[in-house]
Protein backbone atom coordinates (compact mmCIF):
# COMPACT_ATOMS: atom_id res chain seq x y z
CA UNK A 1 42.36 -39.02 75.12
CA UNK A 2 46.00 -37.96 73.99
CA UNK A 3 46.98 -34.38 73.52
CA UNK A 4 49.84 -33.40 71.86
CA UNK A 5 51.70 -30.12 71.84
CA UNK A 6 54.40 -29.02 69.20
CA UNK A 7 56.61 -25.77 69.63
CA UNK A 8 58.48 -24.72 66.67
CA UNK A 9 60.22 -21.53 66.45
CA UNK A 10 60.85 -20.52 63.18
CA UNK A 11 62.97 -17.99 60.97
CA UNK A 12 61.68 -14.88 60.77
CA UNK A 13 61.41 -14.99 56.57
CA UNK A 14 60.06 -18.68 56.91
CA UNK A 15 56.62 -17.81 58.88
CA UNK A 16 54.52 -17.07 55.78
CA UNK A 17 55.75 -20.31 54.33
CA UNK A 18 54.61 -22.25 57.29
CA UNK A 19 51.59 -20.65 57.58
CA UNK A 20 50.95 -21.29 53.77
CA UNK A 21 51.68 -24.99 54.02
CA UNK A 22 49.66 -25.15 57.58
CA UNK A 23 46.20 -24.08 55.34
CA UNK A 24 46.83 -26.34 52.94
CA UNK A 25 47.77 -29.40 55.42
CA UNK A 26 45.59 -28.74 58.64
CA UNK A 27 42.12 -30.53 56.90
CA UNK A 28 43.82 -33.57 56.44
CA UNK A 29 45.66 -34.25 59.43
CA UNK A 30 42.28 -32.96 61.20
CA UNK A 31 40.80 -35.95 58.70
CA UNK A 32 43.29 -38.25 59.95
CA UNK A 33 41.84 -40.98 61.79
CA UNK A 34 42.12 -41.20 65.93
CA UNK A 35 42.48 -37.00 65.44
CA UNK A 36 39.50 -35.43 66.58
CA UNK A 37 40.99 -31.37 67.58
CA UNK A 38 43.78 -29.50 65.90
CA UNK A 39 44.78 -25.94 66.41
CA UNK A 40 47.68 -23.56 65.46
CA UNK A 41 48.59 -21.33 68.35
CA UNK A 42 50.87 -18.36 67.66
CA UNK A 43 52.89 -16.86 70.80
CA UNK A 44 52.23 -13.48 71.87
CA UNK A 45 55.52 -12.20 72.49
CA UNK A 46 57.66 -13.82 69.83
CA UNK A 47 55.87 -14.01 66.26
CA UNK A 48 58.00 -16.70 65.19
CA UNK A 49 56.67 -19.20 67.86
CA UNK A 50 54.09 -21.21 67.28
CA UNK A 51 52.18 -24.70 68.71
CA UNK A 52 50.19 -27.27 67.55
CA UNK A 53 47.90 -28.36 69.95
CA UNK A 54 45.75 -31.76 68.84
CA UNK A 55 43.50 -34.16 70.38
CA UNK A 56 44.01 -37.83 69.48
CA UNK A 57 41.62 -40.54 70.72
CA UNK A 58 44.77 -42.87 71.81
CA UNK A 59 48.23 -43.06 71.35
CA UNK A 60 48.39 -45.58 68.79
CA UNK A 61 46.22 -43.01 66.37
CA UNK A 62 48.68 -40.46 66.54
CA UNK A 63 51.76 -42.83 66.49
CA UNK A 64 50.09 -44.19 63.08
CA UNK A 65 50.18 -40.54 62.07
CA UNK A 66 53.72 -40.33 63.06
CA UNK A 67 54.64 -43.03 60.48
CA UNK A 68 52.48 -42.08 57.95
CA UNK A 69 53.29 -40.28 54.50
CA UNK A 70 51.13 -37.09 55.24
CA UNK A 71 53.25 -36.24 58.71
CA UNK A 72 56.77 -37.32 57.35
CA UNK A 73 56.05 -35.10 54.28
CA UNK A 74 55.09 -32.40 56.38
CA UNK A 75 57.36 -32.61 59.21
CA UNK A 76 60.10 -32.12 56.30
CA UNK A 77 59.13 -29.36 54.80
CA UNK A 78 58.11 -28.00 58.26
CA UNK A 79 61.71 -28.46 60.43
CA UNK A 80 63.54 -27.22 57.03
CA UNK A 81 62.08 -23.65 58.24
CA UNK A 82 62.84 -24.11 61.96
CA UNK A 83 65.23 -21.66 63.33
CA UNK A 84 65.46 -23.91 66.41
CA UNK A 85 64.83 -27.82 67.00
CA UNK A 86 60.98 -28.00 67.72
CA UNK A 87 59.95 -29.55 71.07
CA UNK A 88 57.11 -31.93 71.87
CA UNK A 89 54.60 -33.38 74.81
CA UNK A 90 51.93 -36.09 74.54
CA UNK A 91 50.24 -35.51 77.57
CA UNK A 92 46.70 -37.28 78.84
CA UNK A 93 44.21 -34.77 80.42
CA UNK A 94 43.75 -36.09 83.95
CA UNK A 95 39.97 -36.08 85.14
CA UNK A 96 39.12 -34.69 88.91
């Protein structure tokens, strides 16, 4: 399993616009195939700062999503509200 955390920091006037196009997005990139969790985090000290924590099944599923038509659409509208350059991790959840 991949997971795959997103910070973006946002203008202050842009959050309800995010959070609008989140709603209408989140189903189908939680549809997407190889994506099987997907959650918007919000930071408790800065309103402005939120994650995207999903679960992938494997990296290739969520490097297909990367190239497809759904994230580049998104991702565009997205980073035109950032108020800083968003920051990411693919990380694999180590079993003891």
């Amino acid at each position: 399993m991949i997971i795959r955390v997103v910070k973006m920091h946002f203008r202050e006037e842009a959050v309800e616009t995010f959070l609008t196009l989140f709603e209408r997005v989140h189903p189908l990139i939680a549809m997407f195939p190889g994506c099987t969790h997907l959650e918007l985090w919000r930071d408790k000290t800065n309103p402005n700062i939120f994650f995207t924590y999903s679960h992938w099944d494997k990296e290739e599923s969520l490097e297909k999503y990367r190239k497809s038509f759904l994230f580049k659409s998104t991702w565009a509208k997205t980073k035109a509200l950032f108020a800083e350059n968003a920051e990411a991790w693919t990380l694999e959840k180590r079993d003891y």
